[in-house]
Protein backbone atom coordinates (compact mmCIF):
# COMPACT_ATOMS: atom_id res chain seq x y z
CA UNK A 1 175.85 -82.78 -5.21
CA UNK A 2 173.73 -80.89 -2.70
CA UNK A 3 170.97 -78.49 -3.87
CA UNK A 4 171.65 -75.13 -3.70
CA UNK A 5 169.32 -72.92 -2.39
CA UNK A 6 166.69 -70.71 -4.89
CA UNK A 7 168.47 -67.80 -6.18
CA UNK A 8 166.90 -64.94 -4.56
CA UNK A 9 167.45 -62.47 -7.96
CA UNK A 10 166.16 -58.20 -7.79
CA UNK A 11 164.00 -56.68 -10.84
CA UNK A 12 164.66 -53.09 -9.17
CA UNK A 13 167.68 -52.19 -10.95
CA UNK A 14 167.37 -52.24 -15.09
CA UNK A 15 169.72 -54.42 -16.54
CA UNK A 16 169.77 -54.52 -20.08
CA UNK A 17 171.76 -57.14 -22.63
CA UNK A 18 172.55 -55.70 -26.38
CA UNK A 19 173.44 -58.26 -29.11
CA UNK A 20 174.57 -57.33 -32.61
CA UNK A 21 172.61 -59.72 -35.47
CA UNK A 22 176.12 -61.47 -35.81
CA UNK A 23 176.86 -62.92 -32.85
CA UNK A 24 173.21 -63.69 -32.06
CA UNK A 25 172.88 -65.73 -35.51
CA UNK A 26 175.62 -67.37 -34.47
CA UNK A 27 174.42 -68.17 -30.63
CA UNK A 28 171.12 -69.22 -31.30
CA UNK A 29 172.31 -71.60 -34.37
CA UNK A 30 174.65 -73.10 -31.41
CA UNK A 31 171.95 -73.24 -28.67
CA UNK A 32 169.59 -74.64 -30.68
CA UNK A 33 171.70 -77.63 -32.53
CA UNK A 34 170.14 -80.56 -30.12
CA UNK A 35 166.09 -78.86 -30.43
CA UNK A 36 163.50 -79.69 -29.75
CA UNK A 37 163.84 -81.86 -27.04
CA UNK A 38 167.74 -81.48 -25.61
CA UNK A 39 169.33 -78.10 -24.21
CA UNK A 40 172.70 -76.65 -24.99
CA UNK A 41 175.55 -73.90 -23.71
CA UNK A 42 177.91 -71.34 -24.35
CA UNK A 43 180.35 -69.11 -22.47
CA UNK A 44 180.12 -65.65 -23.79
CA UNK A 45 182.53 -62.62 -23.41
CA UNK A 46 180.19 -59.21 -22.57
CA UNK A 47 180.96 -55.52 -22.17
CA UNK A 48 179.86 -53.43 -19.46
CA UNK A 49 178.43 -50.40 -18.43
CA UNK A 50 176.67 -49.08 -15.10
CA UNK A 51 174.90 -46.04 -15.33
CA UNK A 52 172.82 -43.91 -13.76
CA UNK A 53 169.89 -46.09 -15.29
CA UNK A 54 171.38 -48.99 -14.35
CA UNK A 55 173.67 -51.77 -16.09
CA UNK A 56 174.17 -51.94 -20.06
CA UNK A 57 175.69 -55.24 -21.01
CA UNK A 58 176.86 -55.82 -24.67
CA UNK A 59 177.17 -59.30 -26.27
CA UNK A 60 181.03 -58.56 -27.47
CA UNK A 61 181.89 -62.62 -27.97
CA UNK A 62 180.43 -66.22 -28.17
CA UNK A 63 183.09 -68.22 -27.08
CA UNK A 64 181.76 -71.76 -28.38
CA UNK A 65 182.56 -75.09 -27.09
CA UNK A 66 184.79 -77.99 -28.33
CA UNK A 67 184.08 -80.82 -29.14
CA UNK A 68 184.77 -82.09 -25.55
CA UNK A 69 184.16 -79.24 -23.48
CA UNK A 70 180.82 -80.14 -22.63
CA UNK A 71 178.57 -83.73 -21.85
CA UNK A 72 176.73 -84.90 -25.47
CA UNK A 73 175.29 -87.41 -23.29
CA UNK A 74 172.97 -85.73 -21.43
CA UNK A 75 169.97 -83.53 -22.19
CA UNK A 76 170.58 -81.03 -19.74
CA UNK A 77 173.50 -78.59 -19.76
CA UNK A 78 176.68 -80.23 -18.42
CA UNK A 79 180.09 -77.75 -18.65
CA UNK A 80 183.15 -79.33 -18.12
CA UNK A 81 185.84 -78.17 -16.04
CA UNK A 82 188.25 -77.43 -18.60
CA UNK A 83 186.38 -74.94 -20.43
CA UNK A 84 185.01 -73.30 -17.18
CA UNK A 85 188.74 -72.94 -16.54
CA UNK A 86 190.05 -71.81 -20.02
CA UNK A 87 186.89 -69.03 -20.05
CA UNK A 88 188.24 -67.34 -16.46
CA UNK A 89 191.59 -67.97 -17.88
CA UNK A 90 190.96 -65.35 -21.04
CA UNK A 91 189.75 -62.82 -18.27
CA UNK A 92 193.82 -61.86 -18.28
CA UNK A 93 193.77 -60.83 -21.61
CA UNK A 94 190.32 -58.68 -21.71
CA UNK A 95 188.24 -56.63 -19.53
CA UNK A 96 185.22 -57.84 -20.25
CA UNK A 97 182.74 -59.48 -18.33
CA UNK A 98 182.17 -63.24 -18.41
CA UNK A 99 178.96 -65.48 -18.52
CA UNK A 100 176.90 -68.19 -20.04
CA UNK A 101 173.85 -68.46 -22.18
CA UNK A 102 171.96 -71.67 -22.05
CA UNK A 103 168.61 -73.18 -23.98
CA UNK A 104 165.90 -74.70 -22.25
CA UNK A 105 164.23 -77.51 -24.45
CA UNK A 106 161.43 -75.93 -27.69
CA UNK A 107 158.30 -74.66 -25.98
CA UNK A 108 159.49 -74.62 -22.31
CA UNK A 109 159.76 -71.21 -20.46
CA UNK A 110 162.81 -69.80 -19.89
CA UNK A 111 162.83 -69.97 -16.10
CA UNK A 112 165.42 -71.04 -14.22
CA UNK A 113 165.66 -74.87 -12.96
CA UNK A 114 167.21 -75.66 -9.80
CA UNK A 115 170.26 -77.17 -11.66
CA UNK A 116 170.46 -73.63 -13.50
CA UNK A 117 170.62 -71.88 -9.54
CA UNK A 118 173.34 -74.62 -8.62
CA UNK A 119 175.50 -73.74 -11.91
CA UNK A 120 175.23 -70.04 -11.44
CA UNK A 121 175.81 -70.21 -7.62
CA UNK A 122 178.90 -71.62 -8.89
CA UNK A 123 179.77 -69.56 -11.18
CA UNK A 124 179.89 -66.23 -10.41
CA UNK A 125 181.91 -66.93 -7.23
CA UNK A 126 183.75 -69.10 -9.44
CA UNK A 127 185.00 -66.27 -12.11
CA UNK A 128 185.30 -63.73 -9.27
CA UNK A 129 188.65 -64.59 -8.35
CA UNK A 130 189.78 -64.29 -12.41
CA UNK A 131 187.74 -61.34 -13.26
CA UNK A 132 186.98 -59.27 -10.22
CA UNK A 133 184.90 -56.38 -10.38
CA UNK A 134 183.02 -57.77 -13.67
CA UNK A 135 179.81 -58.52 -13.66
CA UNK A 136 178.85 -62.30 -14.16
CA UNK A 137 175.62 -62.49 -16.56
CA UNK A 138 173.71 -65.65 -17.38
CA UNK A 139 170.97 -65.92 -20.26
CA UNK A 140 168.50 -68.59 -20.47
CA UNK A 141 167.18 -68.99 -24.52
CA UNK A 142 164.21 -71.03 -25.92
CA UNK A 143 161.75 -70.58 -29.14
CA UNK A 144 157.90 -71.12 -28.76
CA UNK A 145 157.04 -71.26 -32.43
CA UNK A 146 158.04 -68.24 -34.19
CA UNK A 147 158.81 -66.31 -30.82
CA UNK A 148 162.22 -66.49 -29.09
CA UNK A 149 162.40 -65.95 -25.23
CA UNK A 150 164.81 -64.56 -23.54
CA UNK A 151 165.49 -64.46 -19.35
CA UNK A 152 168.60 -63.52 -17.41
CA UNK A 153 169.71 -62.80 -14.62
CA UNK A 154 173.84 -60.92 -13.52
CA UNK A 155 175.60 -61.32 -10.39
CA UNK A 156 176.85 -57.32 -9.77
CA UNK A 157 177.86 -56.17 -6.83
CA UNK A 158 177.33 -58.91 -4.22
CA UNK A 159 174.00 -59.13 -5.22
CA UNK A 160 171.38 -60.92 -7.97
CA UNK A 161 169.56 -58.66 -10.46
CA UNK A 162 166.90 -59.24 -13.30
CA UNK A 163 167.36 -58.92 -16.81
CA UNK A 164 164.75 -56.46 -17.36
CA UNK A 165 165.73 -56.06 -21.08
CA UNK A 166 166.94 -57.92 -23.90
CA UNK A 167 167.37 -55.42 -27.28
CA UNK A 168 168.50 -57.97 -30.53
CA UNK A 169 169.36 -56.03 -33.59
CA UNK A 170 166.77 -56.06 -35.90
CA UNK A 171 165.25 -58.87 -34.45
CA UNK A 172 162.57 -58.59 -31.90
CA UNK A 173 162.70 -61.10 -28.77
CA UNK A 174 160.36 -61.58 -25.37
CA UNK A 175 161.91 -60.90 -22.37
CA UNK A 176 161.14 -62.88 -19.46
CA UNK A 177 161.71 -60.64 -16.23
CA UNK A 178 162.36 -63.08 -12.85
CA UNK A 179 160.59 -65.97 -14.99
CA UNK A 180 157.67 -63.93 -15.50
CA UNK A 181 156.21 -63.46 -18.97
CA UNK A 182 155.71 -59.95 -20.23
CA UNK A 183 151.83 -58.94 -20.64
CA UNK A 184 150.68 -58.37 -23.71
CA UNK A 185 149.53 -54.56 -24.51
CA UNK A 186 146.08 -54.15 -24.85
CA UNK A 187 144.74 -54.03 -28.54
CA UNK A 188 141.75 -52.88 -30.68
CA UNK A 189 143.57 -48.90 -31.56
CA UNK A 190 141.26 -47.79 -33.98
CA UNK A 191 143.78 -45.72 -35.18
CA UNK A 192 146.35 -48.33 -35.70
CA UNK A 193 144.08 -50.84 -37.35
CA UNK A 194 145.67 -50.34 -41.11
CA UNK A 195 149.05 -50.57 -39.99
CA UNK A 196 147.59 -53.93 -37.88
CA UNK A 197 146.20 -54.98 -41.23
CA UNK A 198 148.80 -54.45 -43.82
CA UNK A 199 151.70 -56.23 -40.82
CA UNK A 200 149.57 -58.21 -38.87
CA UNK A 201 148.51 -58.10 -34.91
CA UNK A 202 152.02 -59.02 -33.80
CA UNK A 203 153.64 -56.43 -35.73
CA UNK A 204 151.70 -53.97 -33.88
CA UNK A 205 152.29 -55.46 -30.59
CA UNK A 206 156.23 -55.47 -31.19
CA UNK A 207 155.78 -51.52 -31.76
CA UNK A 208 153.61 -50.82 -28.49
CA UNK A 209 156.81 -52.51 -26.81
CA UNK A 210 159.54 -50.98 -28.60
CA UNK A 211 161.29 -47.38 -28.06
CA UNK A 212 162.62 -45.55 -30.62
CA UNK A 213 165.10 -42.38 -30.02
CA UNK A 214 165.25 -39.24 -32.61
CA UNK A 215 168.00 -37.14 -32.58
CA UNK A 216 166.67 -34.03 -34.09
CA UNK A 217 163.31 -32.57 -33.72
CA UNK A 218 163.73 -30.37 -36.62
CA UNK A 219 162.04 -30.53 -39.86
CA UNK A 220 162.83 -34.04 -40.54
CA UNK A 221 163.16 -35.31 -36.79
CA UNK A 222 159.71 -34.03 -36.35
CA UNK A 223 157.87 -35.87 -39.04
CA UNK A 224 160.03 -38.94 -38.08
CA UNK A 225 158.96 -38.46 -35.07
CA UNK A 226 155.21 -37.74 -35.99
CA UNK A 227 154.78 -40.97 -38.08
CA UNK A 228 156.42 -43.46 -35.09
CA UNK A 229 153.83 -41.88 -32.71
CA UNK A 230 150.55 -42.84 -35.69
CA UNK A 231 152.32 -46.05 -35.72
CA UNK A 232 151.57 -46.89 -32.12
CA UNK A 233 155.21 -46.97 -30.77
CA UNK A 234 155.06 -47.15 -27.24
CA UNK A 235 158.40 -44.88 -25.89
CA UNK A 236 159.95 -42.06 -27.75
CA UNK A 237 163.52 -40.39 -27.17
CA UNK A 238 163.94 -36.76 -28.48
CA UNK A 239 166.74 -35.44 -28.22
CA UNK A 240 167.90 -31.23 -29.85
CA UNK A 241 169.38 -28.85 -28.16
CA UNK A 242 167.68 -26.10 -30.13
CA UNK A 243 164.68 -23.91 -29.80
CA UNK A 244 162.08 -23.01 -32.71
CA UNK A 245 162.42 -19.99 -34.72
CA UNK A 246 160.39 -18.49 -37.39
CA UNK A 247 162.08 -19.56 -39.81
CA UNK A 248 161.86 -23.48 -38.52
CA UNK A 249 158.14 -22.97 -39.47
CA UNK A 250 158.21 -24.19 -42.33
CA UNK A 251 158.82 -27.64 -41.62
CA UNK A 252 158.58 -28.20 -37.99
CA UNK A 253 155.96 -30.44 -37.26
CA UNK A 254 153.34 -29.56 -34.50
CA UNK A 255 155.25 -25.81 -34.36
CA UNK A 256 152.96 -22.53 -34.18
CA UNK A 257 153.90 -19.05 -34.57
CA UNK A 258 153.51 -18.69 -30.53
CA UNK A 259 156.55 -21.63 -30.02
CA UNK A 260 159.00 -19.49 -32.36
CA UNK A 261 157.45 -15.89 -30.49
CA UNK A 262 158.53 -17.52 -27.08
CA UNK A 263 161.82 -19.14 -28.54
CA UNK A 264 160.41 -22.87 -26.52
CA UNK A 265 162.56 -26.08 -27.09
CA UNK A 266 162.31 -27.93 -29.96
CA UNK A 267 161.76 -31.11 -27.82
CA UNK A 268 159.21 -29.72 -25.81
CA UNK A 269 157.22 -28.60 -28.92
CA UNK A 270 157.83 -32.29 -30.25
CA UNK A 271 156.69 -33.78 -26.98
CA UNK A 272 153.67 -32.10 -26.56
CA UNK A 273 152.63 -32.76 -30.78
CA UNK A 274 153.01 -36.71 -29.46
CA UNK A 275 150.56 -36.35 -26.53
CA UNK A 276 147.91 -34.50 -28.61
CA UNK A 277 148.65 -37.64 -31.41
CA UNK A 278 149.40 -40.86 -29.29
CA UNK A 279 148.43 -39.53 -25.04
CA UNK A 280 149.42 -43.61 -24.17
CA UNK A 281 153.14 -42.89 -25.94
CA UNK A 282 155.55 -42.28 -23.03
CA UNK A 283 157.93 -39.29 -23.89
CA UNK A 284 161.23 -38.53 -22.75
CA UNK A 285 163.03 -35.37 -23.97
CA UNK A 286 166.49 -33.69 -23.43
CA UNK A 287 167.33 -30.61 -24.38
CA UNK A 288 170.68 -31.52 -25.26
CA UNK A 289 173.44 -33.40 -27.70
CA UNK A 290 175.11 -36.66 -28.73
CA UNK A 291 177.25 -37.30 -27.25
CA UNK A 292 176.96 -35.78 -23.92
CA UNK A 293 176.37 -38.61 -21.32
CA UNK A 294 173.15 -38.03 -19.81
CA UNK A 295 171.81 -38.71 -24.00
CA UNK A 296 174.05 -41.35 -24.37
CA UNK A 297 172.91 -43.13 -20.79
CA UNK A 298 169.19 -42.53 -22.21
CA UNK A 299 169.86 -43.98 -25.97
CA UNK A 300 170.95 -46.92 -24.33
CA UNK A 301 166.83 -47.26 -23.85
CA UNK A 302 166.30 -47.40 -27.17
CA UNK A 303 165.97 -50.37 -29.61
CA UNK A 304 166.65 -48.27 -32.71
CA UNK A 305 168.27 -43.95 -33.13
CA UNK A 306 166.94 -42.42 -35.99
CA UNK A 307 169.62 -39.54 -36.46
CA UNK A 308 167.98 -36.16 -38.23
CA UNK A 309 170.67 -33.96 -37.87
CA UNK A 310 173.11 -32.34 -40.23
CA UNK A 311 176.22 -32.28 -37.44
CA UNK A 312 179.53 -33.85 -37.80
CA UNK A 313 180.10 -35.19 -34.04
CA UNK A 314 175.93 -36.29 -34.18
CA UNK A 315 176.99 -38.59 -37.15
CA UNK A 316 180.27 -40.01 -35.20
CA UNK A 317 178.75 -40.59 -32.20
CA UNK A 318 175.81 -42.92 -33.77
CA UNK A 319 178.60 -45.02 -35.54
CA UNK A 320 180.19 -44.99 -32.17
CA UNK A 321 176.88 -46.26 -30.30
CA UNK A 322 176.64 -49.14 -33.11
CA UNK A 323 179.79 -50.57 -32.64
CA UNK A 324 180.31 -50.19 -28.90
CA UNK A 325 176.60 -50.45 -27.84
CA UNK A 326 175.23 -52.57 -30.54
CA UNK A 327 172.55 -49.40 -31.14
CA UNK A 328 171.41 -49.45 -34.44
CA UNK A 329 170.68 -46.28 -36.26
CA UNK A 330 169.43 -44.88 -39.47
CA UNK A 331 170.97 -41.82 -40.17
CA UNK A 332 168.95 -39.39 -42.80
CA UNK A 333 169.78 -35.77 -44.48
CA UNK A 334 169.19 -33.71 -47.18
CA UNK A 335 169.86 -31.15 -49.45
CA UNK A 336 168.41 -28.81 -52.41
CA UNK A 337 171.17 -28.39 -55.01
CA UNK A 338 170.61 -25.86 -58.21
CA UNK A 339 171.28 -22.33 -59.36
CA UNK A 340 170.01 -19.13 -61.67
CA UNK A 341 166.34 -20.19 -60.45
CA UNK A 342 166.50 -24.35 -60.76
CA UNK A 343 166.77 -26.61 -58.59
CA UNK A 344 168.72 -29.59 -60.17
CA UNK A 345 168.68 -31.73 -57.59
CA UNK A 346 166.88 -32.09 -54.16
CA UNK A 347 168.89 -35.06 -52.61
CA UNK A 348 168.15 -37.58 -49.36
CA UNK A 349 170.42 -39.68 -48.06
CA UNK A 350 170.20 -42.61 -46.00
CA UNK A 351 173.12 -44.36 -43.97
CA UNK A 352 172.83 -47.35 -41.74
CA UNK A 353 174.73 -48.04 -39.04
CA UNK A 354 174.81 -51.61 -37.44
CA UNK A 355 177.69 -53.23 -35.77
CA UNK A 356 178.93 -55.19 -38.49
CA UNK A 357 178.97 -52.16 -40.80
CA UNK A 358 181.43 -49.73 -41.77
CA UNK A 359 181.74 -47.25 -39.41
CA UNK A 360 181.65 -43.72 -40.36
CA UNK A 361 185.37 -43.44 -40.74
CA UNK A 362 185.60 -46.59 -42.33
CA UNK A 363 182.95 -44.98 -45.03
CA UNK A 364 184.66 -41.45 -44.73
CA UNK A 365 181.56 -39.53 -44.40
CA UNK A 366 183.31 -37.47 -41.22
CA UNK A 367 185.24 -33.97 -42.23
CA UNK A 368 187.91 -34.19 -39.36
CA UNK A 369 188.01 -30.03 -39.97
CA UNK A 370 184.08 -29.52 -40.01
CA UNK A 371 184.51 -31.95 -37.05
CA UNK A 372 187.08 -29.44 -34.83
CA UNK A 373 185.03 -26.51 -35.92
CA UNK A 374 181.87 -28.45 -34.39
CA UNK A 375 183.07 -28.92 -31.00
CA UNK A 376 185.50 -25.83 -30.59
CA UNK A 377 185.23 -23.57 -27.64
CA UNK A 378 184.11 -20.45 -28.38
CA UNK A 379 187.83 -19.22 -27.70
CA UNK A 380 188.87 -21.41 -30.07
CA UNK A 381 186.74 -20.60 -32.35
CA UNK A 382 187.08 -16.87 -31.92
CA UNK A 383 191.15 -17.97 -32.39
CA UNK A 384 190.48 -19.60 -35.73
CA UNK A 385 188.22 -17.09 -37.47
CA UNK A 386 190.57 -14.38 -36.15
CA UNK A 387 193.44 -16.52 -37.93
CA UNK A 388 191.53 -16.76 -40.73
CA UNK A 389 190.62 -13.32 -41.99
CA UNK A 390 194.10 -12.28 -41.05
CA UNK A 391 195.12 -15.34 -43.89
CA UNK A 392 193.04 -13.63 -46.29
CA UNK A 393 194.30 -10.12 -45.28
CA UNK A 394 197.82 -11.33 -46.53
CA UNK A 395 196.22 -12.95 -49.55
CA UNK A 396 196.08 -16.27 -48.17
CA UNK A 397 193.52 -19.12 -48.44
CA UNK A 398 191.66 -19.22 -44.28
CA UNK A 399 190.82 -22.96 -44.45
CA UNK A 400 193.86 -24.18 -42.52
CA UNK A 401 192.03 -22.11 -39.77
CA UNK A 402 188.43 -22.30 -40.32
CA UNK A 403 186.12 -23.48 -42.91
CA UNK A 404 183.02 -21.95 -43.65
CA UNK A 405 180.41 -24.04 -44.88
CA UNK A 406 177.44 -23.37 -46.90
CA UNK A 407 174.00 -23.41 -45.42
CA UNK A 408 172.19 -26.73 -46.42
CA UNK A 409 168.96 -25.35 -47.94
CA UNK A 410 166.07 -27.36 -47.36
CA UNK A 411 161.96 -27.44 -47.38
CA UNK A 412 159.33 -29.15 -45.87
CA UNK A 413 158.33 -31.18 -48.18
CA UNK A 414 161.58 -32.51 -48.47
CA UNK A 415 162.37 -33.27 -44.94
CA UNK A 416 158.68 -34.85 -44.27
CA UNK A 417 159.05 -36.99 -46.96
CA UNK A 418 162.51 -38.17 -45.71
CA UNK A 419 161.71 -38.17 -42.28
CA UNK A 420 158.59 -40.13 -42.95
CA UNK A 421 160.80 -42.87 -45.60
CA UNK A 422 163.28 -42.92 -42.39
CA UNK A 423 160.50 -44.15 -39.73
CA UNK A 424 159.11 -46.34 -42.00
CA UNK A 425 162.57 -48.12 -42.63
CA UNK A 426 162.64 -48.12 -38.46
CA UNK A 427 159.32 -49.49 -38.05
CA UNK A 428 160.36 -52.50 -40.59
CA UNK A 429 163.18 -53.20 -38.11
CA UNK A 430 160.99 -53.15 -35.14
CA UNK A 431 158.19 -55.45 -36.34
CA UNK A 432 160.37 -58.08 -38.40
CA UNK A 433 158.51 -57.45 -41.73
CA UNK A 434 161.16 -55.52 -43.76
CA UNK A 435 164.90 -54.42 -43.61
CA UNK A 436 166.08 -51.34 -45.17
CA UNK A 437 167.39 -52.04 -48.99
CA UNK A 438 170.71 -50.51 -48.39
CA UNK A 439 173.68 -49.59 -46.22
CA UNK A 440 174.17 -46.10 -47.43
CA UNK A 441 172.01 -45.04 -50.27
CA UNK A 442 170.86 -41.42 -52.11
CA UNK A 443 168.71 -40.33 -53.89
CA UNK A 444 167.89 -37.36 -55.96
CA UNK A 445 163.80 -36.88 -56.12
CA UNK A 446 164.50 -34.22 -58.82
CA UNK A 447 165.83 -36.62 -61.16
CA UNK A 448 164.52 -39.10 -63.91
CA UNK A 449 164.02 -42.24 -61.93
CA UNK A 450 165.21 -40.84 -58.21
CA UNK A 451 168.50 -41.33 -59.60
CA UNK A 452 169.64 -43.87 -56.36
CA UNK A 453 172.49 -44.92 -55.58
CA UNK A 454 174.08 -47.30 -52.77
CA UNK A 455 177.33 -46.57 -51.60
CA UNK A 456 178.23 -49.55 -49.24
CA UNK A 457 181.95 -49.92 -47.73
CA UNK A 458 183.75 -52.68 -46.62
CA UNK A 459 185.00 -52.08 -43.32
CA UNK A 460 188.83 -51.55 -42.85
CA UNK A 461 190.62 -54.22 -41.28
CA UNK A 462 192.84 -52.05 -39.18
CA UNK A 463 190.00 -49.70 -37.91
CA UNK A 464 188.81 -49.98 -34.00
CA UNK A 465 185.53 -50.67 -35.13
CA UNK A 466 186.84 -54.42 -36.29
CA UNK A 467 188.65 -54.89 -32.61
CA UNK A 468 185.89 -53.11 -30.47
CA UNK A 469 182.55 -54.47 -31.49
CA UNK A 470 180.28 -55.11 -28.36
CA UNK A 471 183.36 -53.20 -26.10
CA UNK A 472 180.78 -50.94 -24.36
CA UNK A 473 182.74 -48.86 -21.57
CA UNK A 474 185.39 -50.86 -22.00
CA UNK A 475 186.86 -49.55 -25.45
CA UNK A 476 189.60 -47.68 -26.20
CA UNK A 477 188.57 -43.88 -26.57
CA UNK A 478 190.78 -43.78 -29.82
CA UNK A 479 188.40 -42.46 -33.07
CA UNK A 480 185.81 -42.16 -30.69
CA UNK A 481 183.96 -38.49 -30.12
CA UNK A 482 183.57 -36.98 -26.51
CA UNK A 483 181.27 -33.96 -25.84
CA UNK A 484 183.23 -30.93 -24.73
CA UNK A 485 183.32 -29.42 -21.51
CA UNK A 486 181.69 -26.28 -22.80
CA UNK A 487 178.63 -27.41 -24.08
CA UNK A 488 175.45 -26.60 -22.23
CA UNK A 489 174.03 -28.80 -19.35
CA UNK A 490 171.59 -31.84 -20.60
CA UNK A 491 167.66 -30.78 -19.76
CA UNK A 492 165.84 -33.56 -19.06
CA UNK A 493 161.94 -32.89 -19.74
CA UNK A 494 159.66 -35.81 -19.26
């Protein structure tokens, strides 16, 4: 077989790979059965999006070999014919994108050999003619002790481009961009040196790489987004639409009585609190919602969305990310309940949303009228409250036409100490030391023993979020939320 020639393979488009924790368990497990010494393969089945940040690809399948599908007898990686065949085959029945991900032998780099550039010349012309249009992606896997490295490279476009990303739930991986190992960020923060001590120098390594995105920069967003930035974490996403008023005082991080006087963005006020904290943290901020695009295109970024609203669609759209995107996302709120002068309760709530979970109609948690009311047009909603108190004119309930809901009271106190519990679960994820103790869990602080409960759900089996997992772009748009055509124009401050 003749050489082929070197791969000549771009790093200035991003191109980022997504894997939920199920499907990587189960690849690495398979890549890894002949280690130490001997590699190993598997076709995979990806979804796809391009974007004006480049190309998103989500790990949606591992289609694993046979038992004679590839060569036992040799310690390279050998694929035979037949399942080369039977993988562009499937392309008929899908539309997702097809590749392979191989493992180089325990302590090598993962850097392409020349028999790696001779199977992917192959390849990607090869699955052309069954999946045109798709992007071909191939992933290159090994382990140096406790670390697992990750390179890639996708053919899109008539053309080769870097893996410049590789984002594992929960688990934190080295990417290796055109065979070249990341650099490690500089150390010695004073100011991080008790978190270094109580996790260790890697930890705090893992969080000057990582990015974490907070939707809300209210009172909760804002001490979420306050403790990431101590913490050393290197990128921050804020996303709110909203601008500070008097009345946000009171538990707005980083706010003054000038911000609410001159009405300025909640983002901007959050942005500029992170430079006076953290001035090596690299901010991005959008005045805007999930799930407009332009947030959606910038989440993708992120290896973990904290959500600290109290909106329907906000809540539906993080589910949505989780399942399509493999984004994981802790999603907080709370709540003062009481009555003739006590408070009898003063409840947080915590709900995690990872691919494999329930999604949030699975777990119910979305009011399909609250929902309506949330994205209406203001004609609409003009429509329904007129509707409404012409109901109640004739003596009839208005909820079939609009439901008004009570304020959420809150306090500071209350959101900083659940927007502070949410960062730390994030920062767990992020450096490998802890997971979150739940999949939806509250708690009342106002009662003997926090009074906590977890409220996990099974997933239904006829729900999309069973046949969609990893779908990206390529998922039906059924029990999925779109942002309206109304809203206001994404800001992007930086």
């Amino acid at each position: 077989m003749a050489r082929a020639p070197e791969l000549r393979v771009s790093a200035e488009t991003s191109v980022r790979v997504r894997c939920a924790a199920p499907e990587w368990h189960a690849l690495t497990e398979l890549l890894f059965r002949r280690y130490p010494e001997q590699e190993w393969a598997s076709y995979v089945q990806c979804g796809w999006h391009e974007g004006s940040s480049g190309l998103t690809l989500t790990l949606a399948n591992v289609s694993a070999p046979r038992a004679d599908d590839m060569d036992d007898g040799v310690s390279h990686v050998v694929l035979r014919e037949s399942y080369t065949l039977r993988m562009g085959l499937s392309a008929d029945h899908h539309p997702l994108a097809l590749g392979v991900v191989h493992s180089h032998p325990e302590g090598c780099a993962p850097m392409p050999s020349w028999i790696d550039d001779d199977m992917d010349a192959y390849l990607s012309t090869y699955f052309v003619d069954f999946a045109p249009g798709r992007p071909y992606v191939s992933l290159i896997v090994s382990r140096h002790g406790t670390t697992i490295s990750v390179s890639g490279r996708v053919w899109w476009r008539n053309a080769w481009h870097a893996v410049t990303a590789v984002h594992v739930e929960r688990t934190p991986v080295e990417c290796w961009i055109a065979g070249r190992r990341p650099a490690t960020p500089p150390r010695g923060l004073a100011r991080v040196a008790r978190l270094s001590s109580a996790f260790g120098a890697e930890a705090s390594d893992r969080l000057r790489r990582s990015c974490v995105a907070v939707i809300g920069a209210g009172g909760t967003g804002s001490a979420a987004i306050e403790a990431l930035a101590r913490a050393g974490v290197g990128r921050l996403i804020i996303v709110d639409p909203d601008h500070i008023e008097e009345s946000n005082l009171e538990r707005v991080h980083g706010s003054t009585p000038q911000d609410a006087a001159e009405a300025r963005d909640k983002v901007r006020v959050a942005s500029e609190h992170v430079r006076q904290i953290a001035p090596n943290c690299d901010v991005t901020a959008l005045v805007g919602r999930l799930p407009q695009p332009e947030v959606v295109e910038a989440l993708l970024a992120a290896d973990v969305v904290l959500g600290c609203t109290d909106s329907h669609h906000s809540r539906l759209a993080l589910s949505d990310l989780a399942v399509r995107f493999l984004l994981p996302s802790l999603d907080v709120g709370v709540a003062l309940e009481g009555g003739d002068g006590r408070v009898t309760g003063q409840i947080i709530q915590f709900v995690r949303y990872l691919a494999a979970d329930a999604c949030a109609w699975c777990r119910a948690t979305i009011d399909p009228v609250r929902l309506a009311q949330e994205l209406a047009s203001p004609a609409e909603r003009a429509r329904r409250l007129s509707a409404a108190a012409e109901a109640i004119a004739r003596g009839e309930p208005g909820d079939p036409y609009w439901r008004h809901e009570r304020q959420l009271d809150t306090v500071g106190y209350l959101t900083t100490t659940a927007g502070s519990l949410v960062a730390g679960y994030a920062i767990g994820w992020l450096t490998a030391r802890f997971d979150p103790p739940f999949a939806r869990l509250q708690m009342n602080v106002t009662a003997p023993g926090l009074e906590t409960i977890d409220c996990d759900t099974n997933p239904r089996d006829d729900c999309v979020c069973r046949r969609m997992r990893g779908w990206a772009e390529q998922a039906s748009s059924e029990a999925f939320v779109v942002a309206p055509a109304h809203w206001p124009p994404v800001e992007i401050l930086s």
